[in-house]
N, C-alpha and C. Protein backbone atom coordinates (compact mmCIF):
# COMPACT_ATOMS: atom_id res chain seq x y z
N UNK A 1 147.60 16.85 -113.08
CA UNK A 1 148.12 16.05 -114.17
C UNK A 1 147.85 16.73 -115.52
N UNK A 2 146.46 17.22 -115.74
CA UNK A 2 146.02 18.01 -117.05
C UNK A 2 147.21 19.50 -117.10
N UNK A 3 147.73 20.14 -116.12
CA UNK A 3 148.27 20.96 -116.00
C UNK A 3 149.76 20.93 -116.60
N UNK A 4 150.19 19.50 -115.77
CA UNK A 4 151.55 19.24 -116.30
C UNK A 4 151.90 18.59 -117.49
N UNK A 5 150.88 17.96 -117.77
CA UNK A 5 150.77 17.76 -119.57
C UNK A 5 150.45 18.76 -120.49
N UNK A 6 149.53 20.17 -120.16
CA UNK A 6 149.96 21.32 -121.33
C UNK A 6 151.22 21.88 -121.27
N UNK A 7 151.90 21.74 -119.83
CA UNK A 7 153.02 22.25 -119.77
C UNK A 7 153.97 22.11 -120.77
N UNK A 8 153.81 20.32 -120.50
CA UNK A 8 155.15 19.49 -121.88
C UNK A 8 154.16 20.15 -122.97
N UNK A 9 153.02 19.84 -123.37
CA UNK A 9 152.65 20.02 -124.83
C UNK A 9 153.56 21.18 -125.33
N UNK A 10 152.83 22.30 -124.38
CA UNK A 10 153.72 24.07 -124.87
C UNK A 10 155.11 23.64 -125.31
N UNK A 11 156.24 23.29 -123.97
CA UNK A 11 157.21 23.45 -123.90
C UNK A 11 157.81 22.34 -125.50
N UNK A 12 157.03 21.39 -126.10
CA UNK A 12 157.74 20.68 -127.51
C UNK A 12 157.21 21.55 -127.98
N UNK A 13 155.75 22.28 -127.91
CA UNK A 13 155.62 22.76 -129.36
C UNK A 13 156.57 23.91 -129.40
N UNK A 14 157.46 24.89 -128.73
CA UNK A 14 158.56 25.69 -128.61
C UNK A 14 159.32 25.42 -129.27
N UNK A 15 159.81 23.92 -128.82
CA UNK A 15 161.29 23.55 -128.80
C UNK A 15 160.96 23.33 -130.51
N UNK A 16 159.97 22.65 -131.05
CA UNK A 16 159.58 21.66 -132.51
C UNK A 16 159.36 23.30 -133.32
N UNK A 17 158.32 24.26 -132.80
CA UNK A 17 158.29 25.25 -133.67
C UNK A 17 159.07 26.65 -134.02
N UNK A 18 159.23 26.91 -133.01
CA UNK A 18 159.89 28.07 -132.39
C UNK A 18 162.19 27.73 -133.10
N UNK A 19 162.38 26.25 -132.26
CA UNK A 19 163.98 26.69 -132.64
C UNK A 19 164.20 27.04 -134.03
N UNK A 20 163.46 25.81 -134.69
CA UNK A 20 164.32 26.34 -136.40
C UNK A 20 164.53 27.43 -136.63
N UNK A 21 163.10 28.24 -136.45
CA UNK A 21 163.82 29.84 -136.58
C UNK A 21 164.56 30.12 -135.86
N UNK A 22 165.08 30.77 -135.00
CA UNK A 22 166.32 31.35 -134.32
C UNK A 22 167.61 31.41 -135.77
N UNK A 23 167.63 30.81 -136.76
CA UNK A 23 168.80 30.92 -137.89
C UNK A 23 167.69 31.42 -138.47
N UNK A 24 166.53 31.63 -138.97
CA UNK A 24 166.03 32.90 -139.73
C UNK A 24 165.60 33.90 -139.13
N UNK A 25 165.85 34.32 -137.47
CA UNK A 25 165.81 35.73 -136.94
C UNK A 25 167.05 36.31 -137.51
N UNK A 26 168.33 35.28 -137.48
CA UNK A 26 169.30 36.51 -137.87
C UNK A 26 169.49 36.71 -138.86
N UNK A 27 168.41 35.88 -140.24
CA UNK A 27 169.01 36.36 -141.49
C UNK A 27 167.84 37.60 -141.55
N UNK A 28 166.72 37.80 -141.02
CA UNK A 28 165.72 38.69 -140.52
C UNK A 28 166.67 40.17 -140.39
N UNK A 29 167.43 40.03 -138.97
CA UNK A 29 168.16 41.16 -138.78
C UNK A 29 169.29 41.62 -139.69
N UNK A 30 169.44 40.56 -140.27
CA UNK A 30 170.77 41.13 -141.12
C UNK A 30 170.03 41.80 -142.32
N UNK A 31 168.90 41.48 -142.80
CA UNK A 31 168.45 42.03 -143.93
C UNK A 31 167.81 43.49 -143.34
N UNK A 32 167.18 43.79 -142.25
CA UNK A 32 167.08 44.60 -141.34
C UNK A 32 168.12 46.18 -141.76
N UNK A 33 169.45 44.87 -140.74
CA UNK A 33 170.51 46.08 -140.39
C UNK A 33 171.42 46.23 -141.94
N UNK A 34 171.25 45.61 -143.15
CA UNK A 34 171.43 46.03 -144.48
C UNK A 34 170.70 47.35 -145.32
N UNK A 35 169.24 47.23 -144.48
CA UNK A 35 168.54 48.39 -145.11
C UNK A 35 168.67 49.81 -144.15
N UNK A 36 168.90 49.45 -142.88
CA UNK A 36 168.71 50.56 -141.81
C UNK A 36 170.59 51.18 -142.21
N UNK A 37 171.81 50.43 -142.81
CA UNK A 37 172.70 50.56 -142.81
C UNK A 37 173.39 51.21 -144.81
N UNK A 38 172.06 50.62 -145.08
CA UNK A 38 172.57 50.78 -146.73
C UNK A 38 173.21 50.15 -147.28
N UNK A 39 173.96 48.87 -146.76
CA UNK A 39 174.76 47.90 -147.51
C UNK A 39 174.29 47.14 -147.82
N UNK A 40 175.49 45.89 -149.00
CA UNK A 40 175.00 44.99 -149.19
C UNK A 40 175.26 43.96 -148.02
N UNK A 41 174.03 42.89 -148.77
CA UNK A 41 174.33 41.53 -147.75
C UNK A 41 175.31 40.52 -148.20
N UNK A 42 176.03 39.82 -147.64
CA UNK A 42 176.57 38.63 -148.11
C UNK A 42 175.88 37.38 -147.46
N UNK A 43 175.46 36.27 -148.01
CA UNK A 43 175.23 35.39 -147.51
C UNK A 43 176.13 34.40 -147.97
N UNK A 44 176.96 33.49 -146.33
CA UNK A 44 177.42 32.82 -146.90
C UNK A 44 177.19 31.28 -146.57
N UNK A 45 177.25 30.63 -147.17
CA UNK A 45 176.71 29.53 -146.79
C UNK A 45 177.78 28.30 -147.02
N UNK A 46 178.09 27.14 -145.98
CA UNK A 46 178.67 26.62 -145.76
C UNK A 46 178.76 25.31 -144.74
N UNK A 47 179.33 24.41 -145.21
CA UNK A 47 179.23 23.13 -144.14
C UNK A 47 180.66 22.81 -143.06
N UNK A 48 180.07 22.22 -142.04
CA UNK A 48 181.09 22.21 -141.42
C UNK A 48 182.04 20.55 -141.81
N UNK A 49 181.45 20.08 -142.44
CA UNK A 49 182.40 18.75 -143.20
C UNK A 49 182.28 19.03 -144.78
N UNK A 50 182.45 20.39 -144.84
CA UNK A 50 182.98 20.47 -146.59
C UNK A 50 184.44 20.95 -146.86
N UNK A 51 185.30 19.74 -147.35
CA UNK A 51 186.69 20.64 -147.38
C UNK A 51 186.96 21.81 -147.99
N UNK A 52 186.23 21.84 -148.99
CA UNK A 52 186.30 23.31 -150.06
C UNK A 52 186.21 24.56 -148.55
N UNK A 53 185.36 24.36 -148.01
CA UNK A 53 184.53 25.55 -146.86
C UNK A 53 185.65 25.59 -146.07
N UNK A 54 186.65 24.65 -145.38
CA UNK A 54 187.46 25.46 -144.65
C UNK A 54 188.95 25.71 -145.53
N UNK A 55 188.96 25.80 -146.78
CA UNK A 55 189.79 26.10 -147.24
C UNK A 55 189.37 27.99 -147.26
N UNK A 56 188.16 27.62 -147.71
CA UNK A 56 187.26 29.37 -148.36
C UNK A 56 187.33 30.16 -146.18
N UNK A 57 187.46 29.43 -145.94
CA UNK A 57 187.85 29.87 -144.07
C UNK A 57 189.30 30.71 -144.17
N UNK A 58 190.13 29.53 -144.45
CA UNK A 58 190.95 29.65 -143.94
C UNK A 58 192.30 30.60 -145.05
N UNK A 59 192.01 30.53 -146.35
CA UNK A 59 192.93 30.60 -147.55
C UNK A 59 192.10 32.44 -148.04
N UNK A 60 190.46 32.40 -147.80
CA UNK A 60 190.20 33.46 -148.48
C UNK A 60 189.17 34.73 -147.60
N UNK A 61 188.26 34.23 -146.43
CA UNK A 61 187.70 34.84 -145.72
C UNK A 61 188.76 35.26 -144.10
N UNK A 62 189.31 34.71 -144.09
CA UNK A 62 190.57 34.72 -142.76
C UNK A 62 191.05 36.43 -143.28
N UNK A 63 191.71 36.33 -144.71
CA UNK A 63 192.49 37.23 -145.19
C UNK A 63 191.94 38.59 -144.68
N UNK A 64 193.18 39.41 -144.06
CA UNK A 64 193.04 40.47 -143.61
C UNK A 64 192.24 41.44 -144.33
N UNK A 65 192.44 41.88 -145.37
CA UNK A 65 191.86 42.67 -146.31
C UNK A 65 190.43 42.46 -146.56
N UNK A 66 190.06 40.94 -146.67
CA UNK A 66 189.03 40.13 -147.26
C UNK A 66 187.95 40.59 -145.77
N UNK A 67 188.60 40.52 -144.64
CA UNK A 67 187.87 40.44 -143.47
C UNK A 67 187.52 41.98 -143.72
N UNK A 68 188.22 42.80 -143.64
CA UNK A 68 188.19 44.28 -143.33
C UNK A 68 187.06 44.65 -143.96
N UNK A 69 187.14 44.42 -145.44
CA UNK A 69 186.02 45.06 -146.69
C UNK A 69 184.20 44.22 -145.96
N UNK A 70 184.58 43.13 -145.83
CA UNK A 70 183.25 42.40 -144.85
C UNK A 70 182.96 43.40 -143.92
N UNK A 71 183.79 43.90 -142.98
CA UNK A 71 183.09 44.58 -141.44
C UNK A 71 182.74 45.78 -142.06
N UNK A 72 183.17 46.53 -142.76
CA UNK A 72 183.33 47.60 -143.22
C UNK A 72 181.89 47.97 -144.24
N UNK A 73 182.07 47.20 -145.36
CA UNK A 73 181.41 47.83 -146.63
C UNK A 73 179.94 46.59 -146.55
N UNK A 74 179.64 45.35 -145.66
CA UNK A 74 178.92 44.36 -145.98
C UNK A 74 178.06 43.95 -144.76
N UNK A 75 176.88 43.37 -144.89
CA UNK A 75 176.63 42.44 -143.73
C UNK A 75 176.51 41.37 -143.86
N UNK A 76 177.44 41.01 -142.99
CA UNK A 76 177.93 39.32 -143.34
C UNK A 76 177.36 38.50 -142.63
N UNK A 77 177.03 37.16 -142.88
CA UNK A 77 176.20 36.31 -142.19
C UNK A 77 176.55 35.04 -142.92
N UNK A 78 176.98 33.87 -142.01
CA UNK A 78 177.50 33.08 -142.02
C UNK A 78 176.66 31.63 -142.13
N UNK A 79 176.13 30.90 -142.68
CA UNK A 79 175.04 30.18 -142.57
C UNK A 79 175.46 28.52 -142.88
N UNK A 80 175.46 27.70 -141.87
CA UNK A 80 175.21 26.58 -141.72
C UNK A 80 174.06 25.27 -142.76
N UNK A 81 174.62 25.31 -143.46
CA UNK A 81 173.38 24.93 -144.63
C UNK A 81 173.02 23.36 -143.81
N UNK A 82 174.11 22.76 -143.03
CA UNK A 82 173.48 21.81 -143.22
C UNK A 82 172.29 21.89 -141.27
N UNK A 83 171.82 23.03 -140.91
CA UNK A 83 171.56 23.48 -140.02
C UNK A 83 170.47 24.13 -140.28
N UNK A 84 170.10 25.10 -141.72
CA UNK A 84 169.63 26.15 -141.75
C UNK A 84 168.99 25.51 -142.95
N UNK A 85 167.83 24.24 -143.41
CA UNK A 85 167.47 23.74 -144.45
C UNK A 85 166.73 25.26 -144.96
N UNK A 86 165.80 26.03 -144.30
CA UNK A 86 164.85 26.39 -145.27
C UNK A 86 166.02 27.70 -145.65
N UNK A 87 166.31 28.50 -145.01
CA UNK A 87 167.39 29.23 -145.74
C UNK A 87 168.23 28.26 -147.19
N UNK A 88 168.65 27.54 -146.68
CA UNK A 88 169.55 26.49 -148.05
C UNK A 88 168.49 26.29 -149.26
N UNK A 89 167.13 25.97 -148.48
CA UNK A 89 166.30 25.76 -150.14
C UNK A 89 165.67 26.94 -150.52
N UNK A 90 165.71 27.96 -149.91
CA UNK A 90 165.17 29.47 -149.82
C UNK A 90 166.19 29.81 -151.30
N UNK A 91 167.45 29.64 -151.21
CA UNK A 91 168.31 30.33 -151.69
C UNK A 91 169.08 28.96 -152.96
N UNK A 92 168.36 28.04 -152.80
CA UNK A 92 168.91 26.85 -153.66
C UNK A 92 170.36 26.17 -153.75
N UNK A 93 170.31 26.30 -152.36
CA UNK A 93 171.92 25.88 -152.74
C UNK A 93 172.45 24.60 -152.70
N UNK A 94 173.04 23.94 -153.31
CA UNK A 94 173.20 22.56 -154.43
C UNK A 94 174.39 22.45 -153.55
N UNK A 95 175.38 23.36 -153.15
CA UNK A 95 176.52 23.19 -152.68
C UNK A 95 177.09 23.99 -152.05
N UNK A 96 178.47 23.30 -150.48
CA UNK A 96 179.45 24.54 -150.58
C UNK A 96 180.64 24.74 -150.76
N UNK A 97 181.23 25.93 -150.36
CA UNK A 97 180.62 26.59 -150.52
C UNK A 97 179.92 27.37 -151.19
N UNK A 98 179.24 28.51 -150.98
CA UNK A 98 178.08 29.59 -151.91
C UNK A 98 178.08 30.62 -151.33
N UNK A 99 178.12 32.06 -152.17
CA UNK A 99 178.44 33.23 -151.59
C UNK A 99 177.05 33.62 -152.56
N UNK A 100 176.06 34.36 -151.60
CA UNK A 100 174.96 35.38 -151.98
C UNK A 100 174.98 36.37 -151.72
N UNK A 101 175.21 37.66 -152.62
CA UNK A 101 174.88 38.71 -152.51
C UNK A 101 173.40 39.31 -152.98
N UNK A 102 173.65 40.17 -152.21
CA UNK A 102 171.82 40.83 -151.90
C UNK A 102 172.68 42.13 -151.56
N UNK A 103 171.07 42.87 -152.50
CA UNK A 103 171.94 44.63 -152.19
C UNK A 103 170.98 45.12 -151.01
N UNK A 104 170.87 46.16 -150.34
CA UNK A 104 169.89 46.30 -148.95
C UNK A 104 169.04 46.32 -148.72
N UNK A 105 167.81 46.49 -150.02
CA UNK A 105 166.60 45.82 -150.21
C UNK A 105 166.34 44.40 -149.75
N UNK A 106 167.74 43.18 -149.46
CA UNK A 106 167.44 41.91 -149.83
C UNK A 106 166.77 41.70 -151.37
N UNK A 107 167.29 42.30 -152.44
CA UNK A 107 167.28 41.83 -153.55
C UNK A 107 168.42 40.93 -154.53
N UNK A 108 168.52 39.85 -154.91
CA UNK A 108 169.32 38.96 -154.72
C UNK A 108 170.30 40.01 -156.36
N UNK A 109 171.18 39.86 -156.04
CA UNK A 109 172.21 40.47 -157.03
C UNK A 109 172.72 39.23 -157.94
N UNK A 110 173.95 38.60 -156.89
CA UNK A 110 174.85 37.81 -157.09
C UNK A 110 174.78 36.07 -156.79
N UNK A 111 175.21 34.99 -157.29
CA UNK A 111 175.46 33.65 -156.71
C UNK A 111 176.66 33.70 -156.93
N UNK A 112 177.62 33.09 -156.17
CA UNK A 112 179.12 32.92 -156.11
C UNK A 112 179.20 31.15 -155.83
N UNK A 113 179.05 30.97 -156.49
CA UNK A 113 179.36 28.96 -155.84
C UNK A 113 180.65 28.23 -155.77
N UNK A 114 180.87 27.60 -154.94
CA UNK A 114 182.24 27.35 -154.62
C UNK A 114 182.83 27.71 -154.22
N UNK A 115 184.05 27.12 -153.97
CA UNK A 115 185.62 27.97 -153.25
C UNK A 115 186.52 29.03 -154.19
N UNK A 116 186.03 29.94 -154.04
CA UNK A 116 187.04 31.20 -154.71
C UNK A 116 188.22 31.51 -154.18
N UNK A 117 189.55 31.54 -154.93
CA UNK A 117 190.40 32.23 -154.12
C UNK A 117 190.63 33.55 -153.50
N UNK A 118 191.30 34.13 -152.97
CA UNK A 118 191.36 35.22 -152.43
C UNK A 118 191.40 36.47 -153.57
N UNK A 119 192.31 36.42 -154.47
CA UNK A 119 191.80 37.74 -155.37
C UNK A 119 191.25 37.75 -155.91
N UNK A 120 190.68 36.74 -156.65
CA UNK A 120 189.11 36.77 -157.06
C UNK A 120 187.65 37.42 -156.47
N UNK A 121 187.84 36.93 -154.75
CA UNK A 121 187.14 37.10 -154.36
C UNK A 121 187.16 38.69 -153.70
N UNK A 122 188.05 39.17 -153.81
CA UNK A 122 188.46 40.31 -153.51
C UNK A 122 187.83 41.18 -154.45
N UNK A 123 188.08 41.21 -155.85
CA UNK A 123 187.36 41.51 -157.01
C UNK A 123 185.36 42.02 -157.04
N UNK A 124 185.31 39.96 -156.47
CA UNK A 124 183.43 40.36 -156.24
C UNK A 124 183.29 41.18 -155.55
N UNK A 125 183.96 41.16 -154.32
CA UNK A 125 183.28 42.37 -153.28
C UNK A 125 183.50 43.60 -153.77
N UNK A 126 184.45 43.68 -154.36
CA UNK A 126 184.64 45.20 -155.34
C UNK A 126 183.78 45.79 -155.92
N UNK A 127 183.19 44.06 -156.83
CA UNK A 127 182.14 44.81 -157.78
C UNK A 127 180.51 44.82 -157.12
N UNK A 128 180.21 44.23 -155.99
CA UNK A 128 178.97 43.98 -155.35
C UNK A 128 179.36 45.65 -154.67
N UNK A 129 180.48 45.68 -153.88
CA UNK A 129 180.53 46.98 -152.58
C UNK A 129 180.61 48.29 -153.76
N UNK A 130 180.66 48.35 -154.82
CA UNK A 130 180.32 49.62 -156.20
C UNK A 130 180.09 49.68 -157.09
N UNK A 131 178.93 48.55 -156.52
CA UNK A 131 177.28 48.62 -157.71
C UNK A 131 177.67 48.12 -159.18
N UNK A 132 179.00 47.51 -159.56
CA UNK A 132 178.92 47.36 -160.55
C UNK A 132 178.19 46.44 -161.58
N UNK A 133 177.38 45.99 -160.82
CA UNK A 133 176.35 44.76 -161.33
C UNK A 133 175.29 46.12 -161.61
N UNK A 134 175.29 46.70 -161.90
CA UNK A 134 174.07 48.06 -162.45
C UNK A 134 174.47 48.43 -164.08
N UNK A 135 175.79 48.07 -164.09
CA UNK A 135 176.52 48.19 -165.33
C UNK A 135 176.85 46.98 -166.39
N UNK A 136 176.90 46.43 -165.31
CA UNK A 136 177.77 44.91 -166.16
C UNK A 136 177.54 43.41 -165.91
N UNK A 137 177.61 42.21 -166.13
CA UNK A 137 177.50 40.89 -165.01
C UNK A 137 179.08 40.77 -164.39
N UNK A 138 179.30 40.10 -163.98
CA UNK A 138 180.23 39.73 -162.97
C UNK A 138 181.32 39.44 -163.81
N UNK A 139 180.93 38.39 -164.67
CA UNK A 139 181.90 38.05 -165.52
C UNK A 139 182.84 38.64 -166.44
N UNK A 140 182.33 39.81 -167.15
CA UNK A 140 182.35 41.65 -167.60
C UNK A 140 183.62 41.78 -166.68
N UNK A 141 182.91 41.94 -165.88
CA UNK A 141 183.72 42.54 -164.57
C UNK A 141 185.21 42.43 -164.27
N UNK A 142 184.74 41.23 -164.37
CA UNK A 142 186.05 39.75 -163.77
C UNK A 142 187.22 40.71 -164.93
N UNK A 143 186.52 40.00 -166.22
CA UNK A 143 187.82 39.88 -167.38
C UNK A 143 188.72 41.57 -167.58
N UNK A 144 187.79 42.37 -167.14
CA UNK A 144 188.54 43.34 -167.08
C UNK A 144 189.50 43.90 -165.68
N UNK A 145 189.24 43.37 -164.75
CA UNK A 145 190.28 43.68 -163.81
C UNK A 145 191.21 42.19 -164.11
């Protein structure tokens, strides 16, 4: 009986300590495979009952181009805020969606909040994927393209 009761004890304290992380192993590896890779990170963060979020799905991250420059130039990571609390208060996020960039250090660059459209957002990754935040803020940025 003493046997099969540490059993359960172990097996909640797993389930109670152990799951939450599993969503900060992969922001772990992504910051990881950002430095072992040299890119930046994107973090994006998002709910699955926020209409803004499947518009930013479907209107601006879907987009061919938008996808390509992600696999290509970024490591992308997709984050469940209403899933992933300490990431969400890690990173403060009030709302979604929210786009974080981090250059491969995991040093936080950028906040993007809200639903951006597609050439806009095309733009940030421009200026996050060639450093232009070393030069300028975002906004700089913006008005001149």
């Amino acid at each position: 009986m003493k046997k099969l009761f540490s059993i359960l004890f172990l097996a909640t304290c797993l389930v109670v300590f152990i799951a939450p992380y599993g969503r900060a192993s992969d922001y772990d590896n992504a910051l990881k495979a950002a430095k072992g890779e040299n890119k930046p990170v994107l973090l994006y963060f998002f709910s699955k009952t926020c209409y803004y979020c499947s518009l930013m799905d479907k209107n601006t991250l879907a987009d061919s181009d938008v996808n390509a420059t992600l696999k290509k130039d970024f490591v992308f990571l997709r984050i469940d805020s209403d899933k992933a609390g300490d990431l969400s208060t890690l990173y403060r996020i009030e709302g979604t969606p929210t786009s974080w960039f981090l250059d491969s250090t995991g040093k936080r660059i950028l906040e993007a909040p809200g639903y951006i459209q597609k050439p806009t957002y095309k733009k940030v990754l421009e200026f996050v994927r060639s450093k232009y935040y070393t030069k300028m803020d975002v906004e700089a940025y913006l008005k001149k393209k």
